[in-house]
N, C-alpha and C. Protein backbone atom coordinates (compact mmCIF):
# COMPACT_ATOMS: atom_id res chain seq x y z
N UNK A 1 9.47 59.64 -21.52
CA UNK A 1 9.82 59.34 -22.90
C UNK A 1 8.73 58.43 -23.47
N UNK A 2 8.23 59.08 -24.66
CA UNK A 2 7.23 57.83 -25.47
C UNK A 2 7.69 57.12 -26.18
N UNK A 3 8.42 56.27 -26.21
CA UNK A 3 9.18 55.15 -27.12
C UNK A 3 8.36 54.03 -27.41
N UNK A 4 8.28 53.04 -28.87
CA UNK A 4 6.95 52.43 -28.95
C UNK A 4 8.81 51.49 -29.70
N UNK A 5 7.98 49.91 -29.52
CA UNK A 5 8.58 48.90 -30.23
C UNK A 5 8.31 48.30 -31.49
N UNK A 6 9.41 47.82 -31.97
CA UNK A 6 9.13 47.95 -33.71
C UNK A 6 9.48 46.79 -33.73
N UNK A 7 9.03 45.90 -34.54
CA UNK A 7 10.03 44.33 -35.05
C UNK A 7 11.33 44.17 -35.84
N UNK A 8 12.19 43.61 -35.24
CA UNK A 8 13.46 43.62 -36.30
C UNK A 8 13.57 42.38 -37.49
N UNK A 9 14.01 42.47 -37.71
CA UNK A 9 14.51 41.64 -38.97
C UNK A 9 14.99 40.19 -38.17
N UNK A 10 16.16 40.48 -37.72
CA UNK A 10 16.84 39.42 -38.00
C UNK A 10 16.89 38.55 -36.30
N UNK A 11 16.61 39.78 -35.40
CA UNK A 11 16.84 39.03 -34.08
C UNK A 11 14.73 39.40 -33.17
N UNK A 12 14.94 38.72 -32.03
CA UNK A 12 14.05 38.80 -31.54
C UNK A 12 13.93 39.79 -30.66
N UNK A 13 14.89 40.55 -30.45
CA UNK A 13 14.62 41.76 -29.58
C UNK A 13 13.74 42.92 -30.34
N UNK A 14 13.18 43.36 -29.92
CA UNK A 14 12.15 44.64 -30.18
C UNK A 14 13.81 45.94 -30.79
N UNK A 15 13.15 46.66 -31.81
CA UNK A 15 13.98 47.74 -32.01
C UNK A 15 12.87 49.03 -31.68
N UNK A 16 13.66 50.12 -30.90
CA UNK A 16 12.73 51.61 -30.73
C UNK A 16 12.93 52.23 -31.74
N UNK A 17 11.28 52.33 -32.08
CA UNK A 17 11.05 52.93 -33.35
C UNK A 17 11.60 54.61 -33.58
N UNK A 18 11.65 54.84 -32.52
CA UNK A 18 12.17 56.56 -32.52
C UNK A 18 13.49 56.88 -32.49
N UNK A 19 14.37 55.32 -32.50
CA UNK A 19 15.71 55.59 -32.54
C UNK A 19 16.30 56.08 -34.36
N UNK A 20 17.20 57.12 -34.35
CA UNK A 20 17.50 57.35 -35.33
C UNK A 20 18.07 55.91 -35.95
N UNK A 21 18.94 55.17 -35.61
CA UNK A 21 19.71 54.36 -35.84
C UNK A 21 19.62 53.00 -35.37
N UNK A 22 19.37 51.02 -35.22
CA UNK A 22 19.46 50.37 -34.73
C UNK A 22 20.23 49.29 -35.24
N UNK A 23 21.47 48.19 -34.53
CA UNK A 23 22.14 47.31 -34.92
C UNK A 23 21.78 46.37 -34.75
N UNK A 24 21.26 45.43 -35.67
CA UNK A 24 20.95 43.98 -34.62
C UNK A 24 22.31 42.71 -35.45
N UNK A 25 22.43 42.37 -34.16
CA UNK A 25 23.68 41.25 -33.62
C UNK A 25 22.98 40.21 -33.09
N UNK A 26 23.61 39.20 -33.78
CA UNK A 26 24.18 37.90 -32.69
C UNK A 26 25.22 37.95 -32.13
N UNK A 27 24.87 37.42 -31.20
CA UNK A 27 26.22 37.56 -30.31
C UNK A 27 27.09 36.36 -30.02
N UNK A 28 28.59 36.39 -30.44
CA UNK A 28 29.11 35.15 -30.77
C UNK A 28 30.11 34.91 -29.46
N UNK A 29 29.98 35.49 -28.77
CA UNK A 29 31.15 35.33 -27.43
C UNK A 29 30.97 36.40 -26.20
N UNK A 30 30.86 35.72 -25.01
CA UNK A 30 31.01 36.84 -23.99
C UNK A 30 31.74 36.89 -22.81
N UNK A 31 33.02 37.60 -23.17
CA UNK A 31 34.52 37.39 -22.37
C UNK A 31 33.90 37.65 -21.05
N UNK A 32 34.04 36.98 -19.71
CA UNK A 32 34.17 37.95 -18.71
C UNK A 32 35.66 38.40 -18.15
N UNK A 33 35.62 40.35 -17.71
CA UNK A 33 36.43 41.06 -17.18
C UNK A 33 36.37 41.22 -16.36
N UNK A 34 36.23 40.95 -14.94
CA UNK A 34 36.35 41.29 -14.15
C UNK A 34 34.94 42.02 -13.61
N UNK A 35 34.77 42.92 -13.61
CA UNK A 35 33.50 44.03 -13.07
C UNK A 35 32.85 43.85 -14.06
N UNK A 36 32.67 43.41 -15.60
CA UNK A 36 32.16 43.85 -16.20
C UNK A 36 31.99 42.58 -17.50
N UNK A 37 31.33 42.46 -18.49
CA UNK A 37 31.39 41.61 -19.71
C UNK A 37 31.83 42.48 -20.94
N UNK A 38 32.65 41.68 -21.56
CA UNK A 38 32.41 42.17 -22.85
C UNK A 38 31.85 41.30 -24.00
N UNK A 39 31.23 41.63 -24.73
CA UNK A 39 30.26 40.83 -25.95
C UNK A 39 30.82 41.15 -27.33
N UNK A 40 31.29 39.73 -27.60
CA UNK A 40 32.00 40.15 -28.91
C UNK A 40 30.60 39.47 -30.23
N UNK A 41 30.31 40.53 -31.08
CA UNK A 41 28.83 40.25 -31.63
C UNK A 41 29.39 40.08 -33.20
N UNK A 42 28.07 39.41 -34.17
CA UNK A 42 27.90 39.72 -35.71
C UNK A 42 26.98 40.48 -36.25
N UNK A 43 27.46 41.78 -36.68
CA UNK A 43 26.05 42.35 -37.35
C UNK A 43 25.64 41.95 -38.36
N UNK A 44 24.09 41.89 -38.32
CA UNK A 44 23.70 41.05 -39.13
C UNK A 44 22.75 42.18 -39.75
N UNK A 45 22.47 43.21 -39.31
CA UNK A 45 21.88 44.74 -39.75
C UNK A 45 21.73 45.89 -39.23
N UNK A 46 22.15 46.76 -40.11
CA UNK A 46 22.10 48.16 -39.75
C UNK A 46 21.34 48.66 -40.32
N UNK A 47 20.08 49.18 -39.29
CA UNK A 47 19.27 50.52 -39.74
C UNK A 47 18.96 51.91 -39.73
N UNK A 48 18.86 52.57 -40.30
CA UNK A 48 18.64 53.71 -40.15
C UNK A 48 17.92 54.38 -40.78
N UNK A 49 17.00 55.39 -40.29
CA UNK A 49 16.14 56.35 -40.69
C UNK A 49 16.41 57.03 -41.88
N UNK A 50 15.64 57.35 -43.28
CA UNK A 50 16.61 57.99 -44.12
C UNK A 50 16.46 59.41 -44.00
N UNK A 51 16.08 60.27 -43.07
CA UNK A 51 16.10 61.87 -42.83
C UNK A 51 17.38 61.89 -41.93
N UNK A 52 18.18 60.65 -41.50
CA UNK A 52 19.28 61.15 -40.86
C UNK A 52 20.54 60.66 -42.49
N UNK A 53 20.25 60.31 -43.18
CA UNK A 53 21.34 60.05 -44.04
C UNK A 53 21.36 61.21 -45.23
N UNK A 54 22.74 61.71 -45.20
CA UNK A 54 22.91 63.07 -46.02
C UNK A 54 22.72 62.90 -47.52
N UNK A 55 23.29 63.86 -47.93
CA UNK A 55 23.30 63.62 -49.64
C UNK A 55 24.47 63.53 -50.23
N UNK A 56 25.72 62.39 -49.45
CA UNK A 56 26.27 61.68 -50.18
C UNK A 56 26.22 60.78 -49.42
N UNK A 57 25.27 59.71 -48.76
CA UNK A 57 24.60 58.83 -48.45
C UNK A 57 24.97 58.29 -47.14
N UNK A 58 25.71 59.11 -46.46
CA UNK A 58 26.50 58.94 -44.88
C UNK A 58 25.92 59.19 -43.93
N UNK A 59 25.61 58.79 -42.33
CA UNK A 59 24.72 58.61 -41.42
C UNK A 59 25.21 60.42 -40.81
N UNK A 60 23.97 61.18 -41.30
CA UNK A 60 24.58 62.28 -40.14
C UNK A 60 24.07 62.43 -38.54
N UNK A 61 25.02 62.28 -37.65
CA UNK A 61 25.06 61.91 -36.58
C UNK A 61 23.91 63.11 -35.83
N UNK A 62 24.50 64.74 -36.92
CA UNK A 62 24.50 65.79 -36.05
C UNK A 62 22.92 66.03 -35.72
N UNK A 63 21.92 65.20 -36.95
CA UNK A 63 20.66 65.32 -37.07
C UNK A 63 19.76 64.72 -35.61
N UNK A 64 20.11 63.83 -35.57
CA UNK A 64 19.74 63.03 -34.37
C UNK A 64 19.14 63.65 -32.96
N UNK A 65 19.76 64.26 -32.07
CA UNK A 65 19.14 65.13 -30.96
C UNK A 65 19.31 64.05 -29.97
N UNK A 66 20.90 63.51 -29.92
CA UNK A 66 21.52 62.50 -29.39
C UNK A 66 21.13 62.65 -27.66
N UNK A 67 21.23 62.15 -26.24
CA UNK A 67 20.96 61.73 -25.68
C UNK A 67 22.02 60.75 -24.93
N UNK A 68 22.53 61.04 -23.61
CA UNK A 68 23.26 60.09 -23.21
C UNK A 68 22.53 59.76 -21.93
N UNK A 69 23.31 58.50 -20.92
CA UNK A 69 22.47 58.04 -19.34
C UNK A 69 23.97 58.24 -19.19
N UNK A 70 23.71 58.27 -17.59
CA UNK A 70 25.13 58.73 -16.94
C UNK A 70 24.58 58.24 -15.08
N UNK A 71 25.11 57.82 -14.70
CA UNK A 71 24.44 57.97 -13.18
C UNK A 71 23.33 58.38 -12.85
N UNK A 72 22.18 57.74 -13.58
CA UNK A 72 20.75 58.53 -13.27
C UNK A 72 20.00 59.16 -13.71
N UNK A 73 21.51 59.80 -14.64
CA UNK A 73 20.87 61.38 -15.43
C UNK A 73 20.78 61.26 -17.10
N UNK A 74 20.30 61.46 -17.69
CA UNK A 74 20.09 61.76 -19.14
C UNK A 74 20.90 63.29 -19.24
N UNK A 75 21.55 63.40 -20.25
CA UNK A 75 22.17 64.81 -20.98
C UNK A 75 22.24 64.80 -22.45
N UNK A 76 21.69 66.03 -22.94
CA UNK A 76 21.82 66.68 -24.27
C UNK A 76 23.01 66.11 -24.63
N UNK A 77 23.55 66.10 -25.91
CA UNK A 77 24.72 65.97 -26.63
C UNK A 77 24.54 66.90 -27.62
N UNK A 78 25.42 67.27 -28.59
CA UNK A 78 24.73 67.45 -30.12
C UNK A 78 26.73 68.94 -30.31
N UNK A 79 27.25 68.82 -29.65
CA UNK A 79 28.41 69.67 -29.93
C UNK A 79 29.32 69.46 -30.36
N UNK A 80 29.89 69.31 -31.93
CA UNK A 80 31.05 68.60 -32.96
C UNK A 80 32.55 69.34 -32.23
N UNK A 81 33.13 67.92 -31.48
CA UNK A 81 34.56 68.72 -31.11
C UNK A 81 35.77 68.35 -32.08
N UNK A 82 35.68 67.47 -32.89
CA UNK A 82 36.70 67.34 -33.71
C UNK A 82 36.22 66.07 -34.63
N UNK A 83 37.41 65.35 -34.99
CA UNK A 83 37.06 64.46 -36.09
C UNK A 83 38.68 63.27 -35.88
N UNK A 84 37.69 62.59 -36.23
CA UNK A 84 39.22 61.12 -35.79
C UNK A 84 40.32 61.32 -36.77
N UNK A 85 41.45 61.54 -35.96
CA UNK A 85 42.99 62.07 -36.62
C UNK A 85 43.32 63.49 -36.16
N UNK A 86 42.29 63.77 -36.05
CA UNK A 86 42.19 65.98 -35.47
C UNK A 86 43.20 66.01 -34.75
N UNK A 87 43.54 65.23 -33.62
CA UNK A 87 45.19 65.38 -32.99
C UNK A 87 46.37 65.27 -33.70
N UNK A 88 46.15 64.43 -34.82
CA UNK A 88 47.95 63.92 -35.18
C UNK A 88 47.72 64.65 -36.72
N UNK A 89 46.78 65.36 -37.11
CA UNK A 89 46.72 66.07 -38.44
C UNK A 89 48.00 66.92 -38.53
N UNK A 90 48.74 66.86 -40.43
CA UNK A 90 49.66 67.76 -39.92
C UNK A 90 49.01 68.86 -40.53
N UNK A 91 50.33 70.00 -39.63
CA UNK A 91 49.52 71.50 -39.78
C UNK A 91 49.91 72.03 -41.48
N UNK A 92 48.37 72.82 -42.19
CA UNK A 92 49.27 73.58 -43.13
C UNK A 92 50.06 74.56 -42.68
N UNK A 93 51.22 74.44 -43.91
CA UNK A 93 52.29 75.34 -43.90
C UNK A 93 51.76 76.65 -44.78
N UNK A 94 51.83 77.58 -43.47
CA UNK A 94 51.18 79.33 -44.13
C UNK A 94 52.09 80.07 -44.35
N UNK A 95 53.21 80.06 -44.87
CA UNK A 95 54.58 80.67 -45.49
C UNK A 95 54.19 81.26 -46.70
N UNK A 96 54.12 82.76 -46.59
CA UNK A 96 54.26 83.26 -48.29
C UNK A 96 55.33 82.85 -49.53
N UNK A 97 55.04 82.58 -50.25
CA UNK A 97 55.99 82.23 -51.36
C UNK A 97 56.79 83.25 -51.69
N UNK A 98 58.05 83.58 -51.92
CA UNK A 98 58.94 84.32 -52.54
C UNK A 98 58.62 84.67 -53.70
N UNK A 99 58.97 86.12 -54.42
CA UNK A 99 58.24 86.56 -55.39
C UNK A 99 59.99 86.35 -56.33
């Protein structure tokens, strides 16, 4: 991967310039769980590329050519399975009307 570092705004960490999207936080608390931390943060900015933002001004995700880590491995993403509520949506009613 050729990834190059960019300066952020507001914090001192480097942002990757090839990321569609970057958040920079302070971070105001960090619970420990057990195996693991959690970091409760303030965003202080959100950036994003404007070839990923549509034309009614919303981050489209699908543009991206997303990327996950998993045990080692990197995998493709990019396949829309639904949309938040898609389970509890109610169904239309397809009943012909009486004439």
């Amino acid at each position: 991967m050729n990834l190059h570092k960019e300066k952020a705004n507001f914090v001192k960490c480097p942002l990757i310039k090839e990321s569609p999207a970057s958040i920079e936080c302070k971070v105001k608390e960090i619970k420990e769980l057990g195996s693991h931390h959690m970091f409760v943060a303030e965003v202080l900015a959100i950036n994003a590329d404007e070839k990923y933002i549509d034309e009614k001004g919303a981050f489209d995700i699908s543009k991206c050519d997303l990327i996950a880590y998993s045990n080692g491995h990197y995998y493709k993403l990019g396949k829309k399975l639904g949309r938040f509520g898609f389970s509890v949506q109610k169904k239309k009613n397809k009943t012909k009307k009486k004439k």
